[in-house]
Protein backbone atom coordinates (compact mmCIF):
# COMPACT_ATOMS: atom_id res chain seq x y z
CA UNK A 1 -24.53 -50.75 -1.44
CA UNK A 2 -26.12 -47.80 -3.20
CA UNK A 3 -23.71 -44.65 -2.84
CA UNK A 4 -24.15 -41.37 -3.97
CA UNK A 5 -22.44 -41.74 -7.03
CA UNK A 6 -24.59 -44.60 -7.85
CA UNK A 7 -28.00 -42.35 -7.34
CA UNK A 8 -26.88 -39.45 -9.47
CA UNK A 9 -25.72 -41.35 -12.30
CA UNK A 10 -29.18 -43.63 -12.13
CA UNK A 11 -30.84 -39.50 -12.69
CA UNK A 12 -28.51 -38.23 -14.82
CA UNK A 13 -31.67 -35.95 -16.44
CA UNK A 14 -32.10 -34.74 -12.34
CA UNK A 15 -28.71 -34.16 -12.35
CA UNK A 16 -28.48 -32.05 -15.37
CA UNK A 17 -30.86 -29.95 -14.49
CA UNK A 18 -29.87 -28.92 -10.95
CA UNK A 19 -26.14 -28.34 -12.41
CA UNK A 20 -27.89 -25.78 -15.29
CA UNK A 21 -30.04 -24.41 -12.48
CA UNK A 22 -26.84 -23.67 -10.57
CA UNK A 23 -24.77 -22.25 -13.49
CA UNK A 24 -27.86 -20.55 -13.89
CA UNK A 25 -28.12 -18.89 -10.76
CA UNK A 26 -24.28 -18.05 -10.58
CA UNK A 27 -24.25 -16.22 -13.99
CA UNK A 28 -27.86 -14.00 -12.43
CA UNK A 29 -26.19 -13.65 -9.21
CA UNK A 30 -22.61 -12.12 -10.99
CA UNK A 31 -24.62 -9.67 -13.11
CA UNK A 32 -26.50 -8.33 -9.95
CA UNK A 33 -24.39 -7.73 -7.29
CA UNK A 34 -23.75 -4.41 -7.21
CA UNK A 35 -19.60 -3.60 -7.79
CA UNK A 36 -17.49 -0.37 -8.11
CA UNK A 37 -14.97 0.05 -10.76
CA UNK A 38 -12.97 2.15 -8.97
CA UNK A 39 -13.79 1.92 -5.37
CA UNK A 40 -12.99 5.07 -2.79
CA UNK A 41 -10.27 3.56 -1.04
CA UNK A 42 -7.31 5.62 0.80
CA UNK A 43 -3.87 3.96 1.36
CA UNK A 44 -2.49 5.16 4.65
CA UNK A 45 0.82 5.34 3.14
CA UNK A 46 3.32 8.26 2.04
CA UNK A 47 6.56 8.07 0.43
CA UNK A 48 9.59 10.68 1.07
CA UNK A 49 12.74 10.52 -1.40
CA UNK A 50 15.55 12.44 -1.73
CA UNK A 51 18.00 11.84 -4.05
CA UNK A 52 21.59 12.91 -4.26
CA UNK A 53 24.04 11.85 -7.11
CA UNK A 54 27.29 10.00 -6.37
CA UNK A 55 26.68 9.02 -2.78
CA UNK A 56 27.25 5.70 -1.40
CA UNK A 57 24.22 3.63 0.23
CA UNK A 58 26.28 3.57 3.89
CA UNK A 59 26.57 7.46 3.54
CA UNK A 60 22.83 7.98 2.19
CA UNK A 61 22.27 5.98 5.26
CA UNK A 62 24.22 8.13 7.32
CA UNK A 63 23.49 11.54 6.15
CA UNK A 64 20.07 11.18 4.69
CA UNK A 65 17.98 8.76 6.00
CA UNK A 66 18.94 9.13 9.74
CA UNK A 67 18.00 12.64 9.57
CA UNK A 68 14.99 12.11 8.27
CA UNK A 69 13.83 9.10 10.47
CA UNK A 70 14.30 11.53 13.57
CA UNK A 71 11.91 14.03 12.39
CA UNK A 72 9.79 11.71 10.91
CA UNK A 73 9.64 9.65 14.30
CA UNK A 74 7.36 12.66 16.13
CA UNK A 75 4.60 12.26 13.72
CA UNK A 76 1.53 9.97 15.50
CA UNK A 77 -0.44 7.55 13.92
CA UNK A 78 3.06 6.02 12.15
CA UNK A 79 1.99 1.88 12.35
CA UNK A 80 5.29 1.67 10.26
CA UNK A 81 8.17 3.19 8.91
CA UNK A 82 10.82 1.66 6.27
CA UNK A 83 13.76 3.10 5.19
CA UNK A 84 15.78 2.35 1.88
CA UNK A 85 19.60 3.63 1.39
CA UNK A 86 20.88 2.55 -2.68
CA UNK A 87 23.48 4.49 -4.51
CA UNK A 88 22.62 7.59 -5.28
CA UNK A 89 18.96 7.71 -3.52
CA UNK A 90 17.54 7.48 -0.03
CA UNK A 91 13.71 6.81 0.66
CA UNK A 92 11.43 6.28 3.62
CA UNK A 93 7.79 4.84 3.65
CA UNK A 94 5.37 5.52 6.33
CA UNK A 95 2.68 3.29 6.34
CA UNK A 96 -0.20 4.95 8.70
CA UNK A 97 -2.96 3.84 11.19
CA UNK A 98 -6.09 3.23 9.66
CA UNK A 99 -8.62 5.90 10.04
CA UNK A 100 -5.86 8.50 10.39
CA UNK A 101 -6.26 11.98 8.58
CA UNK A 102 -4.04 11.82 5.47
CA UNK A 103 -4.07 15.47 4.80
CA UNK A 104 -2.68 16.30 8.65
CA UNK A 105 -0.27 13.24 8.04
CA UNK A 106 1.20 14.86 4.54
CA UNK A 107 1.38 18.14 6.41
CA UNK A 108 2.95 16.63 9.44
CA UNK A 109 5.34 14.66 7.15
CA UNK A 110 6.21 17.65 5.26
CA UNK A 111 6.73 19.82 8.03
CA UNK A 112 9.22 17.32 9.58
CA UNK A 113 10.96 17.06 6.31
CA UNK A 114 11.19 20.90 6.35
CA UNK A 115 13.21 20.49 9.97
CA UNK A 116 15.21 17.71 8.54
CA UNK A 117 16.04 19.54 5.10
CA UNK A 118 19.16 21.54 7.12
CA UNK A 119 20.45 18.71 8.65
CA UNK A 120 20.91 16.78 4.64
CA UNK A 121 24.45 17.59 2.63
CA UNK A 122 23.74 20.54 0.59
CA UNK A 123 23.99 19.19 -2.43
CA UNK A 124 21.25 17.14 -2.03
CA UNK A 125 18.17 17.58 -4.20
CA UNK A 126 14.93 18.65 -2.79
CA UNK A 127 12.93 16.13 -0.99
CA UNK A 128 10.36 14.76 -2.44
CA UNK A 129 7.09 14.06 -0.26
CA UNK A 130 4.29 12.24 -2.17
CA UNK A 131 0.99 10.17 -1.18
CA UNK A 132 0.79 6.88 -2.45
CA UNK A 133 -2.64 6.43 -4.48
């Protein structure tokens, strides 16, 4: 029975060739696809944080990031939001809808951070609204 195998090694020099042909045509084929270094991409995503020294993650819980999340809710295009209580820190991540504005979301965010900012102990520091990048 003549397999496969048994062909290619009887035209090894056949062989050979094709396999430099295809290395060949990989290598050309890598150099001229066209590729971005640093592609335009935007990250639906912004990231609130408020820290506050010497409170406990139940009471950042509590007194931050409840606050927060109730404002925040209002906002539309939120696909998902994920809060995060340690010691001495609270922080909430809204990941967006694709195709949704990111400069109306960052105002929108900010502006409900600015209604939640009386409702947070007021010794708090400042929230902290940035856009993941």
């Amino acid at each position: 029975m003549f397999t496969l195998i048994d062909a290619a090694l009887s035209r090894a020099r056949t062989m050979l060739t094709l396999l430099v042909f295809i290395l060949a045509t990989g290598v050309l084929t890598y150099f001229t696809i066209p590729k971005e270094s640093s592609p335009d991409i935007t990250i639906p995503i912004i990231y609130v944080s408020v820290t506050h020294q010497g409170i406990s993650p139940d009471d950042a819980e509590r007194l931050i990031v409840r606050p927060l999340e109730q404002e925040l809710r209002s906002i539309e295009g939120i696909k998902e939001m994920t809060a995060n209580a340690a010691e001495g820190y609270a922080s909430i991540v809204l990941e967006f809808n694709v195709g949704v504005d990111l400069n109306k979301a960052m105002a929108d965010v900010r502006d409900a951070v600015d209604l939640a900012k009386p409702k947070l102990p007021a010794d708090s520091d400042e929230p902290v609204v940035n856009e993941v990048t």
